[in-house]
N, C-alpha and C. Protein backbone atom coordinates (compact mmCIF):
# COMPACT_ATOMS: atom_id res chain seq x y z
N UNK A 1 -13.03 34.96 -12.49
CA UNK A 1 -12.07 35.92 -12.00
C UNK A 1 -11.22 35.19 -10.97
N UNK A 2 -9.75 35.12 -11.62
CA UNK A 2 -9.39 33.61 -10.63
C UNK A 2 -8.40 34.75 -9.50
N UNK A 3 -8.01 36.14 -10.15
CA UNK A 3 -6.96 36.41 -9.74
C UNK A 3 -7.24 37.22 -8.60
N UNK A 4 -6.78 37.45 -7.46
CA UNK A 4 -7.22 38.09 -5.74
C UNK A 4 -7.09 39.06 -6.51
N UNK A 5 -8.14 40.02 -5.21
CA UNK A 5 -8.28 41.48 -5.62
C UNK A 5 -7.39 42.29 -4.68
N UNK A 6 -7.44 41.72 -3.37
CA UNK A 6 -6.54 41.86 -2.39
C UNK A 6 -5.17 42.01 -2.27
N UNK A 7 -4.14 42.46 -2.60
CA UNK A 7 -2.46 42.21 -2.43
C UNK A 7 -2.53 41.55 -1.01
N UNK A 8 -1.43 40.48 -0.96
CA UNK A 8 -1.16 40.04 0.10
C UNK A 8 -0.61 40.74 1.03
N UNK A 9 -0.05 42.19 0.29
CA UNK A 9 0.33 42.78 1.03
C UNK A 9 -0.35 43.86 2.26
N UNK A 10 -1.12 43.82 1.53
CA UNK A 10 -2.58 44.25 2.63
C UNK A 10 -3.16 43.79 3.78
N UNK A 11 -3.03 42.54 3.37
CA UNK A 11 -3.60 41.72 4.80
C UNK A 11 -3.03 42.05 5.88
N UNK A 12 -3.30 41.51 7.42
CA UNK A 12 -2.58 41.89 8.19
C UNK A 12 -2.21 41.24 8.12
N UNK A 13 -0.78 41.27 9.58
CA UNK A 13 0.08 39.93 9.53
C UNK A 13 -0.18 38.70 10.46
N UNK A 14 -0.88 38.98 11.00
CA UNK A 14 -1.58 37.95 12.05
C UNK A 14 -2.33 36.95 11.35
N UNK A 15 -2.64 37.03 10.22
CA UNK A 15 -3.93 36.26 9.23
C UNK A 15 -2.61 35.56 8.42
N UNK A 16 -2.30 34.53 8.52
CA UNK A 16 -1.81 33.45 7.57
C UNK A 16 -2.16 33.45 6.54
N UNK A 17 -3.36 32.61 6.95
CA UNK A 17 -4.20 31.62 5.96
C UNK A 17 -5.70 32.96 6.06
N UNK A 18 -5.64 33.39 4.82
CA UNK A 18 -6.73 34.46 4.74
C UNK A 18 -8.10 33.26 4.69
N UNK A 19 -8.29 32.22 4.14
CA UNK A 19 -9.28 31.04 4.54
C UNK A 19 -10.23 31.72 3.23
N UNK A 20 -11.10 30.84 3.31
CA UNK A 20 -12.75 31.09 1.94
C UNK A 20 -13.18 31.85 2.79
N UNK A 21 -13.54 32.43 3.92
CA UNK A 21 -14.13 33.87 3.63
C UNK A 21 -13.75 35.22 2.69
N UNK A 22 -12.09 35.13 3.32
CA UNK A 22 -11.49 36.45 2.16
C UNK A 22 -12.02 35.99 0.93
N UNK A 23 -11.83 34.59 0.27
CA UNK A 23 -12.04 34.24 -0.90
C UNK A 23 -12.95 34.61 -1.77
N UNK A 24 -14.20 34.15 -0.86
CA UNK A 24 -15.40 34.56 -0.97
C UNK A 24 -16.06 36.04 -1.25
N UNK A 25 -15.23 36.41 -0.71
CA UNK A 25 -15.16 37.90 -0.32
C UNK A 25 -14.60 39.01 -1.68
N UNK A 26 -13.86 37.83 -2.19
CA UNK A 26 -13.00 38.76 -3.35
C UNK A 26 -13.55 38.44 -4.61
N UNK A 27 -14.43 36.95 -4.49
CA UNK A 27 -15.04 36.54 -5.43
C UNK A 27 -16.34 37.29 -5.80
N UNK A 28 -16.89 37.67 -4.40
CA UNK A 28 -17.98 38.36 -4.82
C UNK A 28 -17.93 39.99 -4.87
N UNK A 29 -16.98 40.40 -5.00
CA UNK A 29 -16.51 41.82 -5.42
C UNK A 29 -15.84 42.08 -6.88
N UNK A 30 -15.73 40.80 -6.99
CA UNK A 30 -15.04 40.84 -8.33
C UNK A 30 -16.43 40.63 -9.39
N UNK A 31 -17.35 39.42 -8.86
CA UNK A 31 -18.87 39.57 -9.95
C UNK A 31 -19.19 40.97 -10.00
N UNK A 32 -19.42 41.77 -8.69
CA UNK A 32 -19.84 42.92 -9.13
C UNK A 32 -19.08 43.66 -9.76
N UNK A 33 -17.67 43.95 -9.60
CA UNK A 33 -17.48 45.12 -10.39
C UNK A 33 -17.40 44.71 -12.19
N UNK A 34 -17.68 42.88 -12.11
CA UNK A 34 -17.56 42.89 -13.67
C UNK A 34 -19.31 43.13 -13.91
N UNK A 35 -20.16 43.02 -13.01
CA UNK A 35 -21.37 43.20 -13.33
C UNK A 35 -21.48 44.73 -13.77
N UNK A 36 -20.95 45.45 -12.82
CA UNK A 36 -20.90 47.33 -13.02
C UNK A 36 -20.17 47.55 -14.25
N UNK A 37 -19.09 46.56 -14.99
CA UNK A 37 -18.73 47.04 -16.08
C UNK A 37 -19.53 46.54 -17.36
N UNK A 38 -20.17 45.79 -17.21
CA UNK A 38 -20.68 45.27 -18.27
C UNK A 38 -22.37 46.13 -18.14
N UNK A 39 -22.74 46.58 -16.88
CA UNK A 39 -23.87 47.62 -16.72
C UNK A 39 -23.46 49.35 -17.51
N UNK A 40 -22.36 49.54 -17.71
CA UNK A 40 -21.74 50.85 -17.99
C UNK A 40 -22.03 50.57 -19.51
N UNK A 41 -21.26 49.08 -19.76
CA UNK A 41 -21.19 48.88 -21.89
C UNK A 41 -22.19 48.80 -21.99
N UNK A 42 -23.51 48.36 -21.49
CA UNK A 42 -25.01 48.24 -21.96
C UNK A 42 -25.56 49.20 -22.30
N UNK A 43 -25.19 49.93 -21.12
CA UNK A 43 -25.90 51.76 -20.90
C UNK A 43 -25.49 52.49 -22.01
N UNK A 44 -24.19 52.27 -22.30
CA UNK A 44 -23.32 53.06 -23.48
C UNK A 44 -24.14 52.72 -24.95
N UNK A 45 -24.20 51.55 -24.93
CA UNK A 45 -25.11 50.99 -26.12
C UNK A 45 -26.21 51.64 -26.28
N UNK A 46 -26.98 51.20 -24.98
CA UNK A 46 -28.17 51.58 -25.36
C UNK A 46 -28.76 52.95 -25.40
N UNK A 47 -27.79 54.54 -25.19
CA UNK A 47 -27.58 55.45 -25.14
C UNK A 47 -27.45 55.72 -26.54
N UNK A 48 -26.29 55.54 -26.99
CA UNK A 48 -26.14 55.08 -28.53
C UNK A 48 -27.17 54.74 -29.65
N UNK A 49 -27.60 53.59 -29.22
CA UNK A 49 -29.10 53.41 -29.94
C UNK A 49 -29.97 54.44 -29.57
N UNK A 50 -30.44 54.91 -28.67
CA UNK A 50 -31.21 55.99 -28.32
C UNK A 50 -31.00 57.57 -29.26
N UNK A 51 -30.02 57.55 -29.56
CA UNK A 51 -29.57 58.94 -30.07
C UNK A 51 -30.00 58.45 -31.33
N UNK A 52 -29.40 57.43 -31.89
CA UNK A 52 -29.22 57.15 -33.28
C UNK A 52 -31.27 57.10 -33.71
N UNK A 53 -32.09 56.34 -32.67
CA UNK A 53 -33.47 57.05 -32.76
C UNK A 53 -34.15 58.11 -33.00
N UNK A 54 -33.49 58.86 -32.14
CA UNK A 54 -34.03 60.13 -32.02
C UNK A 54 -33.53 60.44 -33.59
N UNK A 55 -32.23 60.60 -33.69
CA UNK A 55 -32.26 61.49 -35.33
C UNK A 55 -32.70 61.06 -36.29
N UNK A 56 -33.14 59.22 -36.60
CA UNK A 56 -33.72 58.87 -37.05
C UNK A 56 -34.98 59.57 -37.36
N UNK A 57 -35.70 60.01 -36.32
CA UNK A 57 -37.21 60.78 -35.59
C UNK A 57 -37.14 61.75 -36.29
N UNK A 58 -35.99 62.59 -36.30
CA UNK A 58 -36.22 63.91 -36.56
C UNK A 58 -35.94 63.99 -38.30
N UNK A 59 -35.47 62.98 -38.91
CA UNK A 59 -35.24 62.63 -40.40
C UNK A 59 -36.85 62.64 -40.88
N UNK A 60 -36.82 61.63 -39.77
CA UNK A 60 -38.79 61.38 -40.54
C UNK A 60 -39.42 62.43 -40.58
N UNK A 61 -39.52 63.28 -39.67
CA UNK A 61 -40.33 64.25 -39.21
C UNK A 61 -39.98 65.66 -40.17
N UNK A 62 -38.65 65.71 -40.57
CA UNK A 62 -38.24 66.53 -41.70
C UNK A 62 -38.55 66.16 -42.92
N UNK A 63 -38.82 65.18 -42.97
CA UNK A 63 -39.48 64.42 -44.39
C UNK A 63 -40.54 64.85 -44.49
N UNK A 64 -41.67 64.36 -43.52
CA UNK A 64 -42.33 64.66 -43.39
C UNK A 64 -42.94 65.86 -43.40
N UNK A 65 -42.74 67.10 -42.66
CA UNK A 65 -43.03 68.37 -42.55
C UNK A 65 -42.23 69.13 -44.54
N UNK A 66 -41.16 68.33 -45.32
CA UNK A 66 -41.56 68.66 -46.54
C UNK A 66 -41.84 68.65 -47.71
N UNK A 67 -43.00 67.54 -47.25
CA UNK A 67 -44.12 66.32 -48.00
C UNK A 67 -45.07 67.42 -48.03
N UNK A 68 -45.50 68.07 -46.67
CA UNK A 68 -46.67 68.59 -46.50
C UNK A 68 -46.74 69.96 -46.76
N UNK A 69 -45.38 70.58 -46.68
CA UNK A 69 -45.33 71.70 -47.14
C UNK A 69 -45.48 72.02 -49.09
N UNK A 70 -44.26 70.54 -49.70
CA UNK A 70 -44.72 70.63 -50.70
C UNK A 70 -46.46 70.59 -51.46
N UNK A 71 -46.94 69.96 -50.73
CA UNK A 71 -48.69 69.66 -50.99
C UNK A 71 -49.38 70.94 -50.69
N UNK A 72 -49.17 71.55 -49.63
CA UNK A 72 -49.69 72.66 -49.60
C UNK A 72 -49.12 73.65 -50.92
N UNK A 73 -48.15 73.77 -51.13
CA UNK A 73 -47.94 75.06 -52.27
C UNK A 73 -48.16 74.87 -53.52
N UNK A 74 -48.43 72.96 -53.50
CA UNK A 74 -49.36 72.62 -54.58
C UNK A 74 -50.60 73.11 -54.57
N UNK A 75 -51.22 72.47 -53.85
CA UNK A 75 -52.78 72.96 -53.11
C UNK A 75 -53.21 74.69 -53.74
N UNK A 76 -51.92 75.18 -53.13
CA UNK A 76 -52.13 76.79 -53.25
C UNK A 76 -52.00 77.03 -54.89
N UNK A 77 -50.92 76.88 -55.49
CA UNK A 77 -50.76 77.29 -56.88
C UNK A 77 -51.90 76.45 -57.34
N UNK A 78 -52.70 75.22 -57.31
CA UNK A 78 -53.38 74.98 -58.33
C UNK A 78 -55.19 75.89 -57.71
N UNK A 79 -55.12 76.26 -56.67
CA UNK A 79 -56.14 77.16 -56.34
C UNK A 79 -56.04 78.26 -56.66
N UNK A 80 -54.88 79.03 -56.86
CA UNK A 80 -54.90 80.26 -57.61
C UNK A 80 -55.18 80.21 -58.94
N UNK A 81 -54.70 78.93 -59.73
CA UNK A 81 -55.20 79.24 -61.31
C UNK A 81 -55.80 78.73 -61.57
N UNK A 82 -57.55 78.31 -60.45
CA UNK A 82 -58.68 78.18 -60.46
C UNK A 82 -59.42 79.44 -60.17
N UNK A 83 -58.62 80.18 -59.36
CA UNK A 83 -58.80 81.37 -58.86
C UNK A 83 -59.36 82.49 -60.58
N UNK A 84 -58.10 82.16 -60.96
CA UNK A 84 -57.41 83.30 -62.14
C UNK A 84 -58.26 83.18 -63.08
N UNK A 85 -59.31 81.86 -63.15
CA UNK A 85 -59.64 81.15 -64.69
C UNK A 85 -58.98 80.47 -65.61
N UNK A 86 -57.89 79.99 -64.89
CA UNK A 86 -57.46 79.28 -66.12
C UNK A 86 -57.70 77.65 -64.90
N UNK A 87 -58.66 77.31 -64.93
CA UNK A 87 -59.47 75.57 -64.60
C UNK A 87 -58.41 74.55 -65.54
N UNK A 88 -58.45 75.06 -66.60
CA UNK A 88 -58.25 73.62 -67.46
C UNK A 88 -56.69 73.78 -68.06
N UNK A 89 -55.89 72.56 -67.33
CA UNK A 89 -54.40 73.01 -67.56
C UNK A 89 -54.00 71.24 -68.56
């Protein structure tokens, strides 16, 4: 980040030569706010992935719940026409 964050026009006017402290100063305000932006795109991502989990989750789990439902009304119809007498299909 080569470019000041500062306008020169800001400074006071007594300060010339703002010197490597301002420098320093702008350099390390500038890592962070590219650190805070690149902490925001991560978060966004990984928010993103998170959702895209979860419905994943709830796909399975709908699969699932009618796997088991189908088995059960298997279960049931072939117990009723054990029930009924008719065993041998």
């Amino acid at each position: 980040m080569s470019a000041a964050l500062l306008s020169p026009d800001l400074l006071p006017a007594n300060l010339s030569h703002p010197g490597r402290e301002l420098a320093a100063c702008q350099q390390l305000i500038g890592r962070f706010a590219e650190a805070h932006r690149q902490s925001g795109r991560k978060m966004a991502a990984l928010q993103e992935e998170l959702q895209t989990q979860k419905e994943h989750s709830q796909r399975l789990k709908k699969e699932l719940s009618d796997a088991c439902q189908r088995d059960l009304q298997e279960e049931v119809a072939h117990t009723g026409l054990i029930e009924n007498g008719a065993e041998e299909l």
